[in-house]
C-alpha atoms as a PDB file:
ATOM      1  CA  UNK A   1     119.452 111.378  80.747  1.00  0.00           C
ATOM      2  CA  UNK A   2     117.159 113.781  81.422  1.00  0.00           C
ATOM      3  CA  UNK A   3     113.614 112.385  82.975  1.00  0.00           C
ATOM      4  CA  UNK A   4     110.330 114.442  82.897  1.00  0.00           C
ATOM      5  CA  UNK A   5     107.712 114.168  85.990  1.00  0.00           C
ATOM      6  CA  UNK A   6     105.915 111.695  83.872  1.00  0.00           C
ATOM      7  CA  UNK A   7     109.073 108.921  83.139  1.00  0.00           C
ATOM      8  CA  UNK A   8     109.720 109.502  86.926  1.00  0.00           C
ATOM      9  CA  UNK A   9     106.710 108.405  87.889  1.00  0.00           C
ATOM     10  CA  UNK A  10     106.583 105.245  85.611  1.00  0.00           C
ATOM     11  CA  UNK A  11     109.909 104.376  86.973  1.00  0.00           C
ATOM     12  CA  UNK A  12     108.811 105.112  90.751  1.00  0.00           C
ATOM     13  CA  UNK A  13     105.688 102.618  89.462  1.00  0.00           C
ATOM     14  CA  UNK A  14     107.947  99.759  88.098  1.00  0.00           C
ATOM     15  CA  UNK A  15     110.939 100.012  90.583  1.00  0.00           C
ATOM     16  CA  UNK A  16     107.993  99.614  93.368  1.00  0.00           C
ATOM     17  CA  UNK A  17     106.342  96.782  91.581  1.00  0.00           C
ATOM     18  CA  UNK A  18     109.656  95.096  91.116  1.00  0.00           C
ATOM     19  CA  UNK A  19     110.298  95.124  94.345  1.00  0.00           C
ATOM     20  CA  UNK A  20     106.972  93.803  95.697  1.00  0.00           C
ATOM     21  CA  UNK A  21     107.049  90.963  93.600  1.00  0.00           C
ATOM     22  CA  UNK A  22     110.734  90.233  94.648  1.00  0.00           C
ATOM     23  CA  UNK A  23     109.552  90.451  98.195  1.00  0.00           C
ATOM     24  CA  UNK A  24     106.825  87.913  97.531  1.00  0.00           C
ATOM     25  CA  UNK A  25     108.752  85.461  96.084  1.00  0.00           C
ATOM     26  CA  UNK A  26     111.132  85.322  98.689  1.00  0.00           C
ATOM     27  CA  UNK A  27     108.620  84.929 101.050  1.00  0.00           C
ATOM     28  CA  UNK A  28     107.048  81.939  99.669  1.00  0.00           C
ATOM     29  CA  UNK A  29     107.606  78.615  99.700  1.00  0.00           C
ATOM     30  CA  UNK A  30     108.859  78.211  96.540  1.00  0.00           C
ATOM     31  CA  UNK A  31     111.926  77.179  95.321  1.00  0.00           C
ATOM     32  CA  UNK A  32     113.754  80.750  93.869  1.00  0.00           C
ATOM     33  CA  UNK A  33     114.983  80.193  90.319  1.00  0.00           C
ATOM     34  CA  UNK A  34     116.309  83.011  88.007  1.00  0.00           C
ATOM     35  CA  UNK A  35     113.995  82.597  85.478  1.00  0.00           C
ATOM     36  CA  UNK A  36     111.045  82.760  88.175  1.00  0.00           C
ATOM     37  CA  UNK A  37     112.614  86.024  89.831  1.00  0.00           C
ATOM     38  CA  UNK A  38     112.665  87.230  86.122  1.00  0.00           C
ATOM     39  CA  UNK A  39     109.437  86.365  85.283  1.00  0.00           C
ATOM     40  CA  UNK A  40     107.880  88.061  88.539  1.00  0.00           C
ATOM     41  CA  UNK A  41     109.841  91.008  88.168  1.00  0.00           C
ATOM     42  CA  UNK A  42     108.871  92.033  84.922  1.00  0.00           C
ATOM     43  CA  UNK A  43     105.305  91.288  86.050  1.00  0.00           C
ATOM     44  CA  UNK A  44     104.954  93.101  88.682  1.00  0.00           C
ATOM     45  CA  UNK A  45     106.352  96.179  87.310  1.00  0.00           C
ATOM     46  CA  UNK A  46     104.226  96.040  84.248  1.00  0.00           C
ATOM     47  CA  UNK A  47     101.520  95.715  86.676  1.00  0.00           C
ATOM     48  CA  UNK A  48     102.174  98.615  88.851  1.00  0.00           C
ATOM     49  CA  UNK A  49     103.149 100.649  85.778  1.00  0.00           C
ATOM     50  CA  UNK A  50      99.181  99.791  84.532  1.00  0.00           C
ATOM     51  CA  UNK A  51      98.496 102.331  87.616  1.00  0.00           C
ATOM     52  CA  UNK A  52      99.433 105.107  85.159  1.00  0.00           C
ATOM     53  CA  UNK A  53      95.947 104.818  83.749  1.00  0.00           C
ATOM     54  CA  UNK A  54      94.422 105.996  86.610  1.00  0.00           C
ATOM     55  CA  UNK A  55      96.419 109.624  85.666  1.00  0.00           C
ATOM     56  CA  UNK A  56      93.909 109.720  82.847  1.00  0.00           C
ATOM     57  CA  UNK A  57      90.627 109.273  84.806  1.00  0.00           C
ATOM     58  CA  UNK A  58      92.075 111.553  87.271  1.00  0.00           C
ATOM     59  CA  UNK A  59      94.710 114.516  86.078  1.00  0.00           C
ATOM     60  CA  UNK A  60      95.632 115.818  89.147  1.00  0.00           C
ATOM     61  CA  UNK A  61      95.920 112.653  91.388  1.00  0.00           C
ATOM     62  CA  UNK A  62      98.859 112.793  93.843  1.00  0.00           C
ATOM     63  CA  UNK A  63     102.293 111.071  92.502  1.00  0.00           C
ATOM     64  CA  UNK A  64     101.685 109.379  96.661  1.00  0.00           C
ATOM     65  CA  UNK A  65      98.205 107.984  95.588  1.00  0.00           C
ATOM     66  CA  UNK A  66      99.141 106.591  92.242  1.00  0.00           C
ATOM     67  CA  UNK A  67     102.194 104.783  93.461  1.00  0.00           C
ATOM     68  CA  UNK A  68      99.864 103.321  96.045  1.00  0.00           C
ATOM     69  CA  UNK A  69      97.962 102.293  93.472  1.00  0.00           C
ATOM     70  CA  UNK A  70     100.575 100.840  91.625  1.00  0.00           C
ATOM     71  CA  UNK A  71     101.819  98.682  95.188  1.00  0.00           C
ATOM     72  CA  UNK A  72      98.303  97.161  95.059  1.00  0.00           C
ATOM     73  CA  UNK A  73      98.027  96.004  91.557  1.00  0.00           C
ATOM     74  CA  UNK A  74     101.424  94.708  92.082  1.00  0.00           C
ATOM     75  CA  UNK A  75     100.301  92.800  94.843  1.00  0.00           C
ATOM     76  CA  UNK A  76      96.718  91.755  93.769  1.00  0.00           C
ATOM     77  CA  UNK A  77      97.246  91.922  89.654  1.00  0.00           C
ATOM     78  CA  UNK A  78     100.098  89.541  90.330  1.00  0.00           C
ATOM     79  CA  UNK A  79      98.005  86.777  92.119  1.00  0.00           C
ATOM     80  CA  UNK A  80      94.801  87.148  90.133  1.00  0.00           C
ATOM     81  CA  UNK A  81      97.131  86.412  87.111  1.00  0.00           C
ATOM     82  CA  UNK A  82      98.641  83.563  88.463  1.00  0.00           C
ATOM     83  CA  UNK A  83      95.571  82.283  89.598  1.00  0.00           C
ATOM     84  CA  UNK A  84      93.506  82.464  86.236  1.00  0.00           C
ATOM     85  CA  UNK A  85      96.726  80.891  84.275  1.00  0.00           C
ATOM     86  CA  UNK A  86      96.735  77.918  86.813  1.00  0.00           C
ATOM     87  CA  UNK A  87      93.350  77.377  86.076  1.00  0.00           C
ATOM     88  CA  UNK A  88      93.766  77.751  82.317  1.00  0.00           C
ATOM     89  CA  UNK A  89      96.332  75.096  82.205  1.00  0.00           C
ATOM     90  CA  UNK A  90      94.468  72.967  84.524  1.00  0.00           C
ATOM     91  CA  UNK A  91      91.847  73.092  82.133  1.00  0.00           C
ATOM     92  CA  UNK A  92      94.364  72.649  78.648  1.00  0.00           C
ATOM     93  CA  UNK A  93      95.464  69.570  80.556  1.00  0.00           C
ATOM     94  CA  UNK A  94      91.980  68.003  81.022  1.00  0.00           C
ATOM     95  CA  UNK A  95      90.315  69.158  77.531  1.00  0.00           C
ATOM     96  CA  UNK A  96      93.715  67.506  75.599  1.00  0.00           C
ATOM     97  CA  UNK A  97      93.795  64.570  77.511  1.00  0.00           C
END
């Protein structure tokens, strides 16, 4: 399989977000299942891999740079998301009820 810059950097992106959000889960409190290493896996790749965007506002930004950026919306995307679904359920659960 041959990879050009461009798939190499999307997999740099979602290897690095997979393995943030690995590394947060196992550092919580939680209680690890498969299906919630799964589920925070494949979102904090996709997250990371959303860093790619920042290619088009800036062509020539360092591969360095944009898997930083990745590593923080990883991080940050992750929680925010997890956050604003909490609350969305929170508030399914009191309208239905």
């Amino acid at each position: 399989m041959n990879l050009d810059e461009n798939d190499k950097t999307l997999l740099e992106l979602a290897i690095v977000g997979s393995g943030i959000a690995l590394g947060k889960l196992l550092s919580g409190g939680e209680v690890v299942t498969l299906r919630l290493i799964v589920g925070r896996v494949i979102v904090g790749a996709g997250l990371s891999m959303a860093a790619g965007l920042a290619v088009a506002m800036i062509p020539n930004l360092p591969t360095l740079a944009l898997v930083g950026m990745g590593s923080a919306l990883g991080i940050c995307g992750q929680s925010f998301l997890e956050l604003l679904v909490q609350r969305w359920i929170g508030q399914s659960r009191h309208t239905s009820g």
